[in-house]
N, C-alpha and C. Protein backbone atom coordinates (compact mmCIF):
# COMPACT_ATOMS: atom_id res chain seq x y z
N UNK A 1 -41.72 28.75 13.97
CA UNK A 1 -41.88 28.55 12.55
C UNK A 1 -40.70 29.15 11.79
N UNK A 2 -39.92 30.36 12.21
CA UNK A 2 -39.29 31.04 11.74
C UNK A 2 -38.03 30.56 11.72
N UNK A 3 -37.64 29.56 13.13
CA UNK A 3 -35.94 28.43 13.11
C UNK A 3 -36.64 27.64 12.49
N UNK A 4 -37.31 26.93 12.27
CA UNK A 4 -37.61 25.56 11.04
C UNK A 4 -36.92 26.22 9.77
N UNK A 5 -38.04 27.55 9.21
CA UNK A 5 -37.73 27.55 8.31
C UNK A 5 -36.34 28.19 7.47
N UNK A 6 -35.90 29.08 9.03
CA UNK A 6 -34.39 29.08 8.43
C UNK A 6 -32.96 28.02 8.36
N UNK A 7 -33.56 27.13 9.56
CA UNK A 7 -32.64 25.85 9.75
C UNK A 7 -32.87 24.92 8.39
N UNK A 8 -34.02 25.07 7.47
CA UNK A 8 -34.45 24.07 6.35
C UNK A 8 -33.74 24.66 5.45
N UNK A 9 -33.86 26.02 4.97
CA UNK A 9 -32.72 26.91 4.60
C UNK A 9 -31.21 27.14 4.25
N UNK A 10 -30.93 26.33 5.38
CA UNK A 10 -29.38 26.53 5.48
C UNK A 10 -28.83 24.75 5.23
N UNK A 11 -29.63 23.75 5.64
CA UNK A 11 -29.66 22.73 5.53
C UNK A 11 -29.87 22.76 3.52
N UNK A 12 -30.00 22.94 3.47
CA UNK A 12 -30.42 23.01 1.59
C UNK A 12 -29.37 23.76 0.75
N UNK A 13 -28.85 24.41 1.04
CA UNK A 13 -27.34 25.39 1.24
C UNK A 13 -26.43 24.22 1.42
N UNK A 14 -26.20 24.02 2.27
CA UNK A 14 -24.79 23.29 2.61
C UNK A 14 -25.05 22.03 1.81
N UNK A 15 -26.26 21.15 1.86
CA UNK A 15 -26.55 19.78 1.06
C UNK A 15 -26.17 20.13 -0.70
N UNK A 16 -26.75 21.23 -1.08
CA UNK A 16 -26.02 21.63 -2.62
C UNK A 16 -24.39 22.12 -2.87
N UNK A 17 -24.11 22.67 -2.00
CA UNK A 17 -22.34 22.13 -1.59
C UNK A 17 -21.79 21.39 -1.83
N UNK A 18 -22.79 20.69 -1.68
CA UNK A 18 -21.74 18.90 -1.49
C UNK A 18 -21.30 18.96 -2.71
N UNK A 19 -22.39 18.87 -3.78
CA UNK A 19 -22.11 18.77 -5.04
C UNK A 19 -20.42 18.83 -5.48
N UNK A 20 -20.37 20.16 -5.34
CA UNK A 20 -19.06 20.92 -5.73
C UNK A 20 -18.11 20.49 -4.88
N UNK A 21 -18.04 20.07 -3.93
CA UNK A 21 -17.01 18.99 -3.08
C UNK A 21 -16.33 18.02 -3.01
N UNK A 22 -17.47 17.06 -3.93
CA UNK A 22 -17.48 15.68 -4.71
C UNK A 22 -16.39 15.32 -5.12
N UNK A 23 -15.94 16.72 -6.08
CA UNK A 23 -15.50 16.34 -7.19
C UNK A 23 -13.76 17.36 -7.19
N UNK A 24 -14.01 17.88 -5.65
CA UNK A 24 -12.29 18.55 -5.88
C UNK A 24 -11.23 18.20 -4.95
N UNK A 25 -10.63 18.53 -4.82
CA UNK A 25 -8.96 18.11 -4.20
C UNK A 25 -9.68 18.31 -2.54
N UNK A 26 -10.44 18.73 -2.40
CA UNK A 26 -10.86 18.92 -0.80
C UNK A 26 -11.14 17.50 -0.11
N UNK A 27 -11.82 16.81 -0.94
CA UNK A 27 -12.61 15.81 -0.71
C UNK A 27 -11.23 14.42 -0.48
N UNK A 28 -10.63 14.10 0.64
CA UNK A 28 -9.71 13.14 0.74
C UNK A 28 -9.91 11.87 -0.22
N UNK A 29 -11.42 11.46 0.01
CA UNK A 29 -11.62 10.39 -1.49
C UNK A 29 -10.93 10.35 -2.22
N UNK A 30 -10.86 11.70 -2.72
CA UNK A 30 -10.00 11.91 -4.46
C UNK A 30 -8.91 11.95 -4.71
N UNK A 31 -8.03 11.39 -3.08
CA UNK A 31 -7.10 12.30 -3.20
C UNK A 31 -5.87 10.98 -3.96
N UNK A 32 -6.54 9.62 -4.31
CA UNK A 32 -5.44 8.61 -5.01
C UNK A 32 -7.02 7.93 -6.14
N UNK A 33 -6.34 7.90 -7.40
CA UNK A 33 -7.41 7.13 -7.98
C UNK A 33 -7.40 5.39 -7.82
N UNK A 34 -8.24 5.16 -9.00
CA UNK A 34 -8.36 3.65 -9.29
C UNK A 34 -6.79 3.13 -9.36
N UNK A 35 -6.79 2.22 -8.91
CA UNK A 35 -5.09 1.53 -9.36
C UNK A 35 -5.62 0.83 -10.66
N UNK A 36 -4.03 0.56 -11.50
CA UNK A 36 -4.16 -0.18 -12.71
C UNK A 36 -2.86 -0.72 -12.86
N UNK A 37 -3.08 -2.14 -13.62
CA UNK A 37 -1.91 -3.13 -13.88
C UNK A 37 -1.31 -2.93 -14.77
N UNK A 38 0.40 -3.19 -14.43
CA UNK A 38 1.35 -2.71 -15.47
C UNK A 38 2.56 -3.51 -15.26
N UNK A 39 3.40 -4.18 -16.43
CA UNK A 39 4.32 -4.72 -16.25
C UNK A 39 5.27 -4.54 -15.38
N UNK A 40 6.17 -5.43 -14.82
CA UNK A 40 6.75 -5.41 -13.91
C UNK A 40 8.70 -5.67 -14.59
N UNK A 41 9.45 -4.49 -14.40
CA UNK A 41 10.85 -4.81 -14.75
C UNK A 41 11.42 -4.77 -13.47
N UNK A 42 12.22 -6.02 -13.46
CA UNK A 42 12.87 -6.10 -12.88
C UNK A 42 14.46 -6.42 -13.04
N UNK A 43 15.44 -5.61 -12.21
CA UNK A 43 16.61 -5.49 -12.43
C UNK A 43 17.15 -6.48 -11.51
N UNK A 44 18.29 -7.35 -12.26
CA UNK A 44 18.67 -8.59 -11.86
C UNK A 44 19.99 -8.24 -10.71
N UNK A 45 20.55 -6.69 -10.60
CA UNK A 45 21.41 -6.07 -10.11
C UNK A 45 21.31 -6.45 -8.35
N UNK A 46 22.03 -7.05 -8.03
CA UNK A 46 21.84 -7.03 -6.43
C UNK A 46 21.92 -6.33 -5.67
N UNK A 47 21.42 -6.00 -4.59
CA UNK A 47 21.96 -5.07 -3.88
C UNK A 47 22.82 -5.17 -2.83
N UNK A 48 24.10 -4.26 -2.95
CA UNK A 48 25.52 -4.15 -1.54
C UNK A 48 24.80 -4.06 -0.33
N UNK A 49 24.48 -5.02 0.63
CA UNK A 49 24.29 -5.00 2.07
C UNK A 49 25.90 -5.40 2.51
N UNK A 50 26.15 -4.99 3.78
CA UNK A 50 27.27 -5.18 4.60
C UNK A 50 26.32 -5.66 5.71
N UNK A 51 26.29 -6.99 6.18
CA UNK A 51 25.92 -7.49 7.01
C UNK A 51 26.54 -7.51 8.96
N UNK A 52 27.45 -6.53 8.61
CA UNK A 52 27.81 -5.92 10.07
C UNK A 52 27.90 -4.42 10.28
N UNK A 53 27.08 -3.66 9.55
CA UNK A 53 26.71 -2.51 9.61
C UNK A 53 25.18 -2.80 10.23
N UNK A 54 24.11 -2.34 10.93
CA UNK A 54 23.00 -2.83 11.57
C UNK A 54 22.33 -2.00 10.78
N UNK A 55 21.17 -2.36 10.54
CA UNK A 55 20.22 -1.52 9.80
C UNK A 55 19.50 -0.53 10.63
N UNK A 56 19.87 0.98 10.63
CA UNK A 56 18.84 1.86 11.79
C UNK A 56 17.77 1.98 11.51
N UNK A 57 16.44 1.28 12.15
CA UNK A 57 15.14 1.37 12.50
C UNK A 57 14.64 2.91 12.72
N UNK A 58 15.21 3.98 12.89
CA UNK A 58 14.97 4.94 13.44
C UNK A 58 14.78 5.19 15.10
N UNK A 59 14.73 5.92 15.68
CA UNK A 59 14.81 6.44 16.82
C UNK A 59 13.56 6.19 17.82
N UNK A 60 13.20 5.85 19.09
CA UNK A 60 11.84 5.05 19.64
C UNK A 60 12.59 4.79 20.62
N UNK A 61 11.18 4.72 22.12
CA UNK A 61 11.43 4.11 23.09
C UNK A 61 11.75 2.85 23.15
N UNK A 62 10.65 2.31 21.99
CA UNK A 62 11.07 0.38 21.99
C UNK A 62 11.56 -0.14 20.91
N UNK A 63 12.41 0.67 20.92
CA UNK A 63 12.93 0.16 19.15
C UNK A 63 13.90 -0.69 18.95
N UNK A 64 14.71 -1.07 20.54
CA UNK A 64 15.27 -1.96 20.73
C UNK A 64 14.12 -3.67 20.94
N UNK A 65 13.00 -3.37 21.31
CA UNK A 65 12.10 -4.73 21.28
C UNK A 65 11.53 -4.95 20.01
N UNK A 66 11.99 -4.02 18.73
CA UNK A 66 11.36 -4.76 17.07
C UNK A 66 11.64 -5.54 17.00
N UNK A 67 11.26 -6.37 16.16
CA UNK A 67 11.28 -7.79 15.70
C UNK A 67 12.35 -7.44 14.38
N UNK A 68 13.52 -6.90 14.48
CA UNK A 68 13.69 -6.65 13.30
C UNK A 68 15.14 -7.11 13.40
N UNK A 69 15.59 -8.05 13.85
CA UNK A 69 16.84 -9.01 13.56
C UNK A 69 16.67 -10.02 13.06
N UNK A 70 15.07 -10.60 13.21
CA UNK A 70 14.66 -12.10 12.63
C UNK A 70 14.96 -11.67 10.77
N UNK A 71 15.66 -12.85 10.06
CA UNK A 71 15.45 -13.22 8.71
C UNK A 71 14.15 -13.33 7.85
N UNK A 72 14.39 -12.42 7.07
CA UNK A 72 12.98 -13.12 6.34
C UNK A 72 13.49 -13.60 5.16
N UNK A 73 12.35 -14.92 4.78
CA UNK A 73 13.30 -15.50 3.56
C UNK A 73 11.78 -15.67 2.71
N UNK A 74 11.28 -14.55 2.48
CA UNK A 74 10.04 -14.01 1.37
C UNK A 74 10.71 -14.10 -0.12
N UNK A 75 9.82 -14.60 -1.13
CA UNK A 75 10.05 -14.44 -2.36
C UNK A 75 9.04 -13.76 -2.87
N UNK A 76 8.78 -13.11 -3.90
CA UNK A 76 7.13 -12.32 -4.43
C UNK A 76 6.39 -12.89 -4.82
N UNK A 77 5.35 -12.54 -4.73
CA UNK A 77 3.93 -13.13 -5.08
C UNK A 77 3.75 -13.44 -6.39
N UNK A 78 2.84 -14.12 -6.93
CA UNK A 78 2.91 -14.32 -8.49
C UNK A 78 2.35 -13.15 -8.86
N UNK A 79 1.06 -12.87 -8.53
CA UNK A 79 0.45 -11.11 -9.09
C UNK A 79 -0.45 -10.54 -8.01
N UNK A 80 -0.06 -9.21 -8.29
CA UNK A 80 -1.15 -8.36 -7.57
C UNK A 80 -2.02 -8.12 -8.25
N UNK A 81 -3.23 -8.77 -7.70
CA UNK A 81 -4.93 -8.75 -8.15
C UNK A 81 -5.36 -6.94 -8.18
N UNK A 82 -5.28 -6.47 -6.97
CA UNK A 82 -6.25 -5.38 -6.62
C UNK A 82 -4.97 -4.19 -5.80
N UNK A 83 -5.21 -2.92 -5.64
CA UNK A 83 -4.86 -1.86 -4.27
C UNK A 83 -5.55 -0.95 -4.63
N UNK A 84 -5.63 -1.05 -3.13
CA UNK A 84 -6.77 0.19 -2.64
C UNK A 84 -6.15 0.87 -1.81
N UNK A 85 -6.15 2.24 -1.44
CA UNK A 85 -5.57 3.45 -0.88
C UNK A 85 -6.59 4.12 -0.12
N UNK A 86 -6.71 3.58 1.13
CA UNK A 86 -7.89 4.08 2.06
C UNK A 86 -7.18 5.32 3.01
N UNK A 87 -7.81 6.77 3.15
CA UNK A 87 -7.72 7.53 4.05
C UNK A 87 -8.29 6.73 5.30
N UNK A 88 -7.66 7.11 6.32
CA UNK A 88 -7.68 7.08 7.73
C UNK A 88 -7.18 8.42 8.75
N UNK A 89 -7.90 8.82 9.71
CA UNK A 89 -7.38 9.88 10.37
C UNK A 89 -5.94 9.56 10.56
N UNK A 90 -4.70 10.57 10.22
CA UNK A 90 -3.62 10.56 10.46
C UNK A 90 -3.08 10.09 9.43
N UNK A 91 -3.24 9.38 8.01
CA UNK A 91 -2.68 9.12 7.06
C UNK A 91 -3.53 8.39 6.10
N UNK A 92 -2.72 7.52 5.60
CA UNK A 92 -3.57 5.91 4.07
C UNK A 92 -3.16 5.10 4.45
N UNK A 93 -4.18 3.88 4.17
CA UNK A 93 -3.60 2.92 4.43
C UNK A 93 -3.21 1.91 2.84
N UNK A 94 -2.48 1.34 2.59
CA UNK A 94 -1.99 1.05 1.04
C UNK A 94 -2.34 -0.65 1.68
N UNK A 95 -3.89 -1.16 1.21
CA UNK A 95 -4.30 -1.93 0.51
C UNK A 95 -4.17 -3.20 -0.56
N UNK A 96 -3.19 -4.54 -0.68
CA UNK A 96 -3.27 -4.94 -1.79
C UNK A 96 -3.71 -6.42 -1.65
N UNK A 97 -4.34 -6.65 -2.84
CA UNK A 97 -5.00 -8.15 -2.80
C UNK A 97 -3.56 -9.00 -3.44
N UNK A 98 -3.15 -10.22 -3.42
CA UNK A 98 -2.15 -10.79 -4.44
C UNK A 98 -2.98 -11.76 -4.51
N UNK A 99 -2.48 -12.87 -5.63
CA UNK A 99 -2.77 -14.13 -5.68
C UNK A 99 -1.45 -15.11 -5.96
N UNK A 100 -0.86 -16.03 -5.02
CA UNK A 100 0.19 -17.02 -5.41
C UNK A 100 -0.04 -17.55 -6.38
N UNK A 101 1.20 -18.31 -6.73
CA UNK A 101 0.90 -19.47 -7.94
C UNK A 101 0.97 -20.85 -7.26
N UNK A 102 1.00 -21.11 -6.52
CA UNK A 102 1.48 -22.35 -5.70
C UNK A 102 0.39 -22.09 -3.85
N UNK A 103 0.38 -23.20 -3.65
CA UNK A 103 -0.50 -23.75 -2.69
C UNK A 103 0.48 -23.32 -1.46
N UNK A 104 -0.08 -23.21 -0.04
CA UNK A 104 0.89 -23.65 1.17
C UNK A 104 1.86 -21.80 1.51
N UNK A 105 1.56 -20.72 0.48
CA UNK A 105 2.34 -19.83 1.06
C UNK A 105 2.09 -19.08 2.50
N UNK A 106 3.35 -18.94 3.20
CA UNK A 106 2.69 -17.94 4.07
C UNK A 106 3.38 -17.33 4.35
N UNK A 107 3.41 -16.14 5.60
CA UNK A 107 3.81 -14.94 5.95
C UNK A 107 3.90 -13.99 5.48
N UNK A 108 2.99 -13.96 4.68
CA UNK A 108 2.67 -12.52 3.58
C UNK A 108 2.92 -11.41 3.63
N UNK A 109 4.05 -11.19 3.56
CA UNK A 109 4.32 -9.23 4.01
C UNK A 109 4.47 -8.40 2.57
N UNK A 110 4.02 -7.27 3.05
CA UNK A 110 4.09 -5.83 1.92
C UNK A 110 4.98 -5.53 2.40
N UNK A 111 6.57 -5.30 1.63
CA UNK A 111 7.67 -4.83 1.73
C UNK A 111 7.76 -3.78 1.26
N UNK A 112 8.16 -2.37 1.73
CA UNK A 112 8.78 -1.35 1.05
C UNK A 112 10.00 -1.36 0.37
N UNK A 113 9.88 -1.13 -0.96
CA UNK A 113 11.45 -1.42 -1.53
C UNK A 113 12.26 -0.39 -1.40
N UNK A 114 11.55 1.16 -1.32
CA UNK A 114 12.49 2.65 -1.03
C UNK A 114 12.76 2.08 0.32
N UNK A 115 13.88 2.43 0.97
CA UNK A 115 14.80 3.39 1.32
C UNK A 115 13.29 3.85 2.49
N UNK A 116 13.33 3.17 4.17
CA UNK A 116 12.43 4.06 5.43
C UNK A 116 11.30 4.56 4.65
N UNK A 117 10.52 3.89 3.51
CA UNK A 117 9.46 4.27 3.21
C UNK A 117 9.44 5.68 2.44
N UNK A 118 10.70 6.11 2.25
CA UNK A 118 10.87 7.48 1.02
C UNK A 118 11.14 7.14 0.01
N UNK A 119 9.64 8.27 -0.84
CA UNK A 119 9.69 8.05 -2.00
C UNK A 119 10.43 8.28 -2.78
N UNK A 120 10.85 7.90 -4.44
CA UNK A 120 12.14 8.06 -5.18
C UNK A 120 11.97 9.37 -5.71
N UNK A 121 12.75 9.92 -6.56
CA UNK A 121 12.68 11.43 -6.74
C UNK A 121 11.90 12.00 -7.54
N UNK A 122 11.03 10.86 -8.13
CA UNK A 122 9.78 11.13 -9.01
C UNK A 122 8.58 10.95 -8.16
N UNK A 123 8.77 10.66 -6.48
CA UNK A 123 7.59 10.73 -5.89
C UNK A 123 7.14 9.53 -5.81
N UNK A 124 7.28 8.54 -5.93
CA UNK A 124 6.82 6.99 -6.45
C UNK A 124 7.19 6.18 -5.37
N UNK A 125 6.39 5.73 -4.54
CA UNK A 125 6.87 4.73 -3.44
C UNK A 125 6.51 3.38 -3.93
N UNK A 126 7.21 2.21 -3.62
CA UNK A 126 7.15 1.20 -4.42
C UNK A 126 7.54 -0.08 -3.18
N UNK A 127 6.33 -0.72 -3.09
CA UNK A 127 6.08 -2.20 -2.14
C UNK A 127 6.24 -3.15 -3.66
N UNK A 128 6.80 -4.31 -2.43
CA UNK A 128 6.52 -5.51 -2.94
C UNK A 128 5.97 -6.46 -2.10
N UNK A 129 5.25 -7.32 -3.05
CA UNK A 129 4.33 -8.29 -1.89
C UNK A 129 5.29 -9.65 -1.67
N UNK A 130 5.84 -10.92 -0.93
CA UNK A 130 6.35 -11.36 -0.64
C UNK A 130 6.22 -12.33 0.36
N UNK A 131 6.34 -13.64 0.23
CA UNK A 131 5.50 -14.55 0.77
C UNK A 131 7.07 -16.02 1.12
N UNK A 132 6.34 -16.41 2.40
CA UNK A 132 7.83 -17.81 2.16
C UNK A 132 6.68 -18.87 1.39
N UNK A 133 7.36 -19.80 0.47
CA UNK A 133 7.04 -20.26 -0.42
C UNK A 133 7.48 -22.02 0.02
N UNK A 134 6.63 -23.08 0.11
CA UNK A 134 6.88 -24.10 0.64
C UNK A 134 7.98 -24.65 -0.50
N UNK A 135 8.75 -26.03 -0.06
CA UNK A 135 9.50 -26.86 -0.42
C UNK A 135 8.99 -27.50 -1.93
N UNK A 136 7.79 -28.08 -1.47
CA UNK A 136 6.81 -28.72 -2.28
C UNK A 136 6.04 -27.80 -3.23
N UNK A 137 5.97 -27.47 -4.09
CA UNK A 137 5.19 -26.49 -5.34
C UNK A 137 4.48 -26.81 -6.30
N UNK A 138 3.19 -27.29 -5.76
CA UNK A 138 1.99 -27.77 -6.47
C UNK A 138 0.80 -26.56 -6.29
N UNK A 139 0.06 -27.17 -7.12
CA UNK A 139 -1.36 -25.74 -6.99
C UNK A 139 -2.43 -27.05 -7.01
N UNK A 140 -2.50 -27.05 -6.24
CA UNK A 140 -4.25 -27.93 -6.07
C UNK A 140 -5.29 -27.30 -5.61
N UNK A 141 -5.06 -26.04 -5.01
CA UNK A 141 -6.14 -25.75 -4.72
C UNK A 141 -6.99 -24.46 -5.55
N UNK A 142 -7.90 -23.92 -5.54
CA UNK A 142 -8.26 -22.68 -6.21
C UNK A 142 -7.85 -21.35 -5.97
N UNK A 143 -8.63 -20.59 -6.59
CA UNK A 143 -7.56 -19.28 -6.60
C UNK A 143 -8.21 -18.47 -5.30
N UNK A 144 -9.38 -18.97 -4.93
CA UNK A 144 -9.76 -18.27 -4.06
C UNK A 144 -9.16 -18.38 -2.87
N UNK A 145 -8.38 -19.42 -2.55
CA UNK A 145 -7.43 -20.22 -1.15
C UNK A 145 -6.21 -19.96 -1.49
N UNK A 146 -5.37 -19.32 -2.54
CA UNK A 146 -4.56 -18.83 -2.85
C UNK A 146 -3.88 -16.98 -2.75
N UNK A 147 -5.24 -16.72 -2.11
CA UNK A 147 -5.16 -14.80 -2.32
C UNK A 147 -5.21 -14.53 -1.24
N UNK A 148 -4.35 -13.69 -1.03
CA UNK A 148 -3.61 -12.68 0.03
C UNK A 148 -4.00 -11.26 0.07
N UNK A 149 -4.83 -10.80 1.38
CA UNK A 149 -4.69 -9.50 1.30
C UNK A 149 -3.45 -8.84 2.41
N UNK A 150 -2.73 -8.23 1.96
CA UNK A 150 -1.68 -7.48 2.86
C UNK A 150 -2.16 -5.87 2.91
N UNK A 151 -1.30 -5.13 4.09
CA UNK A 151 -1.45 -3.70 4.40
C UNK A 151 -0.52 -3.01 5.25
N UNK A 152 -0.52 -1.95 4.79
CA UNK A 152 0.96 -1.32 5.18
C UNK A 152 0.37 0.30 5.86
N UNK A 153 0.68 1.23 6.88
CA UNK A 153 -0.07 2.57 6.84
C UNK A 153 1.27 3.52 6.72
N UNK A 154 0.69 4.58 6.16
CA UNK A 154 1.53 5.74 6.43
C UNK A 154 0.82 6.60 6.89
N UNK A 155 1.85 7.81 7.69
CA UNK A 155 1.60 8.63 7.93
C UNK A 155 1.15 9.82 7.10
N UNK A 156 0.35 10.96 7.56
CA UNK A 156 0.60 11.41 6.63
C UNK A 156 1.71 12.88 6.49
N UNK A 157 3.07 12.58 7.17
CA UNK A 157 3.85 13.28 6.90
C UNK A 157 4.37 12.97 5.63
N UNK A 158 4.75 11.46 5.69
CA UNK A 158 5.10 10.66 4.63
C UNK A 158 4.34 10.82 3.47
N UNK A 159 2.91 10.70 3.58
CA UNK A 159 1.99 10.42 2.41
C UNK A 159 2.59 12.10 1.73
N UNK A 160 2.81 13.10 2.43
CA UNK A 160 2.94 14.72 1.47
C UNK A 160 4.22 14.38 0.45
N UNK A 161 5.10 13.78 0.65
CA UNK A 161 5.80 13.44 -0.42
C UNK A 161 5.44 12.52 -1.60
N UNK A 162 4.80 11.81 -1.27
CA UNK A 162 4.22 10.56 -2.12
C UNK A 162 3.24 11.12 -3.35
N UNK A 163 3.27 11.08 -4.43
CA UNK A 163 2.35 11.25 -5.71
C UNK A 163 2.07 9.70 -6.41
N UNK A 164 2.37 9.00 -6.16
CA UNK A 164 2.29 7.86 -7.14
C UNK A 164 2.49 6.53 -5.94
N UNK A 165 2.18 5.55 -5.88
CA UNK A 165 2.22 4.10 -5.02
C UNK A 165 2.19 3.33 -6.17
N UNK A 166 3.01 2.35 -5.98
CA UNK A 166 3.04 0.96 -6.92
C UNK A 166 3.53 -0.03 -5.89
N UNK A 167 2.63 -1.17 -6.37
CA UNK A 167 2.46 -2.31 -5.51
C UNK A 167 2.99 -3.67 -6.11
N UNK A 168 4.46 -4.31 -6.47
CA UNK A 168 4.60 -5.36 -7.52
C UNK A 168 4.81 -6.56 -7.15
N UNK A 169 4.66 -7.34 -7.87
CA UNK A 169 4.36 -8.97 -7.35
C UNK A 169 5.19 -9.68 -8.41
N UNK A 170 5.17 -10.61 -8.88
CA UNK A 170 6.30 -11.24 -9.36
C UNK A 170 5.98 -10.97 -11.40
N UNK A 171 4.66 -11.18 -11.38
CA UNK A 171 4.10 -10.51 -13.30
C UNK A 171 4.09 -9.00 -13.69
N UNK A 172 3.17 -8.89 -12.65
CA UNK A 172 2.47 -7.52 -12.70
C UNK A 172 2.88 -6.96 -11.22
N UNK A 173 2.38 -5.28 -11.67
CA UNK A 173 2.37 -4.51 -10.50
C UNK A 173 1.02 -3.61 -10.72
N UNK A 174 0.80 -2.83 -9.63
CA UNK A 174 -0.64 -2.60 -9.38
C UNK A 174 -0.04 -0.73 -8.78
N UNK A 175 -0.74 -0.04 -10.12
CA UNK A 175 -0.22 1.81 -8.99
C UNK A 175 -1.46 2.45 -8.95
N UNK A 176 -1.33 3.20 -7.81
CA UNK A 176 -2.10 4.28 -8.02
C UNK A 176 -1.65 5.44 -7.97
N UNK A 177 -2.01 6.50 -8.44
CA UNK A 177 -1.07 7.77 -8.27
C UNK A 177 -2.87 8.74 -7.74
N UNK A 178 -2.07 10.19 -7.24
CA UNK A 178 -2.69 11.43 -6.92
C UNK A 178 -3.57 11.83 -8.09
N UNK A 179 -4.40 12.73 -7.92
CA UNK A 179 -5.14 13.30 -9.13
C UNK A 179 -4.90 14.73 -9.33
């Protein structure tokens, strides 16, 4: 009678805890809010690639078998609908819904625009969503056959630098920042 009623005890203890848990920096939940939509500037400035300098992938056993000589010939999405910033053991995963303007896109990738996924010096890591875009550019179909969810993970060595994520598409962009 005496472990019931101290195990009921301590169980009632830790369950009113929670409370106060909910709601602080402990709780990984909290640790990116709601995203929200915000204009998108974009600078018409190109960027200097030297196309016989190789781009270093970083260091790996198979880093010679990436897929990372193929071309991509992605343009951006018309808008990012939604991002969501899900914890996962070992890091987040960065979440975004888009929607095209045109029928037929595919290969949908979330591009990092920093620089190996480092954030800029305000902390701000910044994807773009990016899609190859057919010949033909009609919209016949609805918006629901038009939306893309893409996803990207970090670590979370990476994520300790990061305060802010923005996600932009060709109107709008979609951030969430830390609390």
């Amino acid at each position: 009678m005496r472990l019931r009623t101290v195990s009921l005890f301590v169980a009632l203890i830790a369950l009113t805890a929670c409370g106060a848990v909910r709601d602080s920096r402990v709780n990984p939940f909290n640790w990116f809010g709601q995203s929200r939509s915000q204009p998108v500037q974009r600078s018409e400035e190109p960027k200097e690639v030297n196309p016989l300098i190789p781009v270093d992938r970083g260091p790996g056993l198979f880093a010679s078998l990436r897929r990372g000589n193929e071309e991509y010939f992605g343009t951006p999405i018309d808008q990012v609908s939604e991002l969501v910033i899900e914890r996962v053991p070992g890091g987040a995963i960065v979440r975004a819904t888009a929607i095209a303007d045109v029928d037929n896109v595919y290969d949908v990738r979330l591009i990092p625009a920093n620089d190996d996924l480092e954030p800029d010096e305000d902390g701000v890591l910044v994807y773009q969503v990016e899609g190859v875009h057919p010949e033909d550019r009609r919209r016949t179909t609805t918006q629901r056959q038009r939306t893309f969810v893409v996803a990207d993970r970090i670590t979370d060595r990476k994520l300790a630098d990061i305060r802010s994520i923005r996600v932009e598409g060709g109107r709008n962009a979609q951030s969430s920042a830390r609390r």
